[in-house]
Each structure stands twice: as structure tokens, then as C-alpha cells.
Protein backbone atom coordinates (compact mmCIF):
# COMPACT_ATOMS: atom_id res chain seq x y z
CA UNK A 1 0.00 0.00 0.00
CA UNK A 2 0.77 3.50 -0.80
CA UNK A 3 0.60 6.32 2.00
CA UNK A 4 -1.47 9.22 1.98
CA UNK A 5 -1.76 12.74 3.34
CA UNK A 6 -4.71 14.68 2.92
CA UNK A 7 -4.27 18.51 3.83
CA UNK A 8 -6.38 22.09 2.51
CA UNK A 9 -9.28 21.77 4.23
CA UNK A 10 -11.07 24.64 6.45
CA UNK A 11 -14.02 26.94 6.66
CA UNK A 12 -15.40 28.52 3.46
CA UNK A 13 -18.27 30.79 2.25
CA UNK A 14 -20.84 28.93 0.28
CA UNK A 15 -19.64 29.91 -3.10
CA UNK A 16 -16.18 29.89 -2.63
CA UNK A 17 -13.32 28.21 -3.49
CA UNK A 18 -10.60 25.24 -1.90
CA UNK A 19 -7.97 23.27 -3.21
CA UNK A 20 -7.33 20.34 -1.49
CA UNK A 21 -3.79 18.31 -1.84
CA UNK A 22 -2.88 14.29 -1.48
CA UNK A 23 0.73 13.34 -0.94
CA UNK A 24 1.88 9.94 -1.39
CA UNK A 25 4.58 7.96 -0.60
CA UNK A 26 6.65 5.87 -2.23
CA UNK A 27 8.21 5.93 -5.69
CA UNK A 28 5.95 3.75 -7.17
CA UNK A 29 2.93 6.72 -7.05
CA UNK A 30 2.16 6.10 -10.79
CA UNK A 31 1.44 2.48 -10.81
CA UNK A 32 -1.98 4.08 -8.70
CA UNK A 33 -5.26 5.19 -10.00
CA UNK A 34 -6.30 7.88 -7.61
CA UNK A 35 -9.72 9.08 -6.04
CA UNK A 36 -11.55 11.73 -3.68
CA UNK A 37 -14.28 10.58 -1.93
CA UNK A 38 -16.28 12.12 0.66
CA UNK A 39 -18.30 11.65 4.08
CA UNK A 40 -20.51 13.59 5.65
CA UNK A 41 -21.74 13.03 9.20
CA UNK A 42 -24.65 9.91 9.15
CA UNK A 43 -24.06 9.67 5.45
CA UNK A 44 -22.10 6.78 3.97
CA UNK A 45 -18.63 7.52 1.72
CA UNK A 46 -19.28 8.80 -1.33
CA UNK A 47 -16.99 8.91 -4.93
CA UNK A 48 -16.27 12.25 -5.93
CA UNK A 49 -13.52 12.46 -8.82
CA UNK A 50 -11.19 9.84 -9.99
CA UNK A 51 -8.15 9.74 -12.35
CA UNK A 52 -6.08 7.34 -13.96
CA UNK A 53 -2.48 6.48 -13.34
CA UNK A 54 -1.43 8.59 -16.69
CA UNK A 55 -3.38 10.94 -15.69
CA UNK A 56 -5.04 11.89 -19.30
CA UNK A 57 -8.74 10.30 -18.20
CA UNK A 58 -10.50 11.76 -15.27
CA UNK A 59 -14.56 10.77 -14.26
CA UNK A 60 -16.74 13.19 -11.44
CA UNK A 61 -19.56 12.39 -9.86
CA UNK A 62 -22.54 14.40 -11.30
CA UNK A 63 -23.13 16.26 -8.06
CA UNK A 64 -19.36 18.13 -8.24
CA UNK A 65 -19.09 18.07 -12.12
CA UNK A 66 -18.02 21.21 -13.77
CA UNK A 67 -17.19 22.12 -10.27
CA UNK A 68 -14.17 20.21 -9.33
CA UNK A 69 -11.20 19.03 -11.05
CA UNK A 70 -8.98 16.55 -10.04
CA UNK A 71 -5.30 17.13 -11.35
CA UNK A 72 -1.89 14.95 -10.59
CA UNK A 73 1.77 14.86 -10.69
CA UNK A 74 3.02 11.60 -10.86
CA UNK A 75 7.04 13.34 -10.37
CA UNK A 76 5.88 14.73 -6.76
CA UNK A 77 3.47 11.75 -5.87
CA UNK A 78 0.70 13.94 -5.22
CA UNK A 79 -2.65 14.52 -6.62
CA UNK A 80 -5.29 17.29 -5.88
CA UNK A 81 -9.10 18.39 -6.10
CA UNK A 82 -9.81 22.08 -7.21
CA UNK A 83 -12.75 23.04 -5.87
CA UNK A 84 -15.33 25.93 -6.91
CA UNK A 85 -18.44 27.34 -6.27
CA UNK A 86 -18.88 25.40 -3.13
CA UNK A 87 -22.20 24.73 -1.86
CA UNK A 88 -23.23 23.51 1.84
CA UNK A 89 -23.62 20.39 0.81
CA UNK A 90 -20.14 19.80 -0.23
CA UNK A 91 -19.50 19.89 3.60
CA UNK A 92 -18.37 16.61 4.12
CA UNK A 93 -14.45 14.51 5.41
CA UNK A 94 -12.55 14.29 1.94
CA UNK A 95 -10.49 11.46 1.56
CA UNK A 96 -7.84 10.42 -1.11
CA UNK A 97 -7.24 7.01 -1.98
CA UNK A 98 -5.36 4.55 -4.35
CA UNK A 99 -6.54 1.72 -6.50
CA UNK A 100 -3.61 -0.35 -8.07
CA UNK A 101 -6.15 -1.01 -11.03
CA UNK A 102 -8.42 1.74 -12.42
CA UNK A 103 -9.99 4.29 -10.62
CA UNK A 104 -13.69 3.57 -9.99
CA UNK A 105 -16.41 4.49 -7.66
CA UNK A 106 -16.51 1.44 -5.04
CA UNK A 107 -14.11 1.88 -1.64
CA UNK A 108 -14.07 -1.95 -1.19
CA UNK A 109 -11.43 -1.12 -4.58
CA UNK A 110 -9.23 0.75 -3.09
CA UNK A 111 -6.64 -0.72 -0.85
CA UNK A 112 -5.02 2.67 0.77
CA UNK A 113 -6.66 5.94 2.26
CA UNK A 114 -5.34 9.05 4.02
CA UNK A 115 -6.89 10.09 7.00
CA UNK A 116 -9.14 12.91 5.76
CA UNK A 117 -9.12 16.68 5.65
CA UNK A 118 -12.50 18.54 7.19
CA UNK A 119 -14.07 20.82 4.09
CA UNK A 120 -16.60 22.87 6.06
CA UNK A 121 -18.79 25.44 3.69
CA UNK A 122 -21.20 27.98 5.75
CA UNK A 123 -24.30 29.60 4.24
């Protein structure tokens, strides 16, 4: 398994903005499909954007699309999640994680998480 460092989170205005970061470790970063998912209290995890191990082919769920990107850089084993035009709802624990296959939208296929970052958005 890879490890993984979520950090960016905080408080923001509902229609702001937040870019959250993921560093891995390792040198072997690239052999990983990466994902952000998200929990909010009572709710269950939930996929948010995904991208390959090249990097070229990237898939968001419909409730963040044209909202978020997801962006990485396999030479600094990291990969991030810009995020715009926040709503309330986006309030939720983000997590990265790593698939050594393709990046889909189950957690039971994804074998290493970071510990979250807190993405609080106010009204």
C-alpha cells in the first residue's frame, strides 16, 4: 500500500473556493489510479472524482461536475481536487485514496486511504 496525506481543508463561504492536496509515498505513485471521496456526518462515503495512473482520463460524480477538477503529478506523488463554487452540501471529510487497477467508484477497490481533511462550507 501506498501512503497518503490529505491537507487544505477549512471553513469557506458557500460559493467559494478550496484546493485540497494528497501526498503519497513511495516511488511507485504512478502504478496508482487515484480518487476523492467524501463523508458527511450519518451519510455513507461517497466517490467524488477519480483519475487514472497517466493521468489523461479523469470521471466526477454528477453532483461536483463542472465544479471540481482533479489534477496529478506523478514526479511529486501527489494529486489534488480544485474546488469551486462550493455549496453547503459539499460539507463533508474528503479522503484520497489509491486503486492499483483503475480508478472507480466502489471503496471496497481501493486498498489505501489518508486520513481525511474537514471541508466545512457555511451559508
Amino acid at each position: 500500500q501506498v501512503q497518503l496525506v490529505e491537507s487544505g481543508g477549512g471553513l469557506v463561504q458557500a460559493g467559494g473556493s478550496l484546493r485540497l492536496s494528497c501526498a503519497a509515498s513511495g516511488r511507485t505513485f504512478s502504478r496508482y489510479a487515484m480518487a476523492w471521496f467524501r463523508q458527511a456526518p450519518g451519510k455513507e462515503r461517497e466517490f467524488v472524482a477519480g483519475i487514472m495512473k497517466s493521468g489523461d482520463s479523469t470521471y466526477y460524480a454528477d453532483s461536483v461536475k463542472g465544479r471540481f477538477t482533479i489534477s496529478r503529478d506523478n514526479a511529486k506523488n501527489t494529486v489534488s481536487l480544485q474546488m469551486y463554487s462550493l455549496k453547503p452540501e459539499d460539507t463533508a471529510v474528503y479522503y484520497c485514496a489509491a486503486s492499483p487497477l483503475i480508478a472507480t467508484t466502489r471503496t471496497d477497490e481501493y486498498g489505501s486511504w489518508g486520513q481525511g481533511t474537514q471541508v466545512t462550507v457555511s451559508s
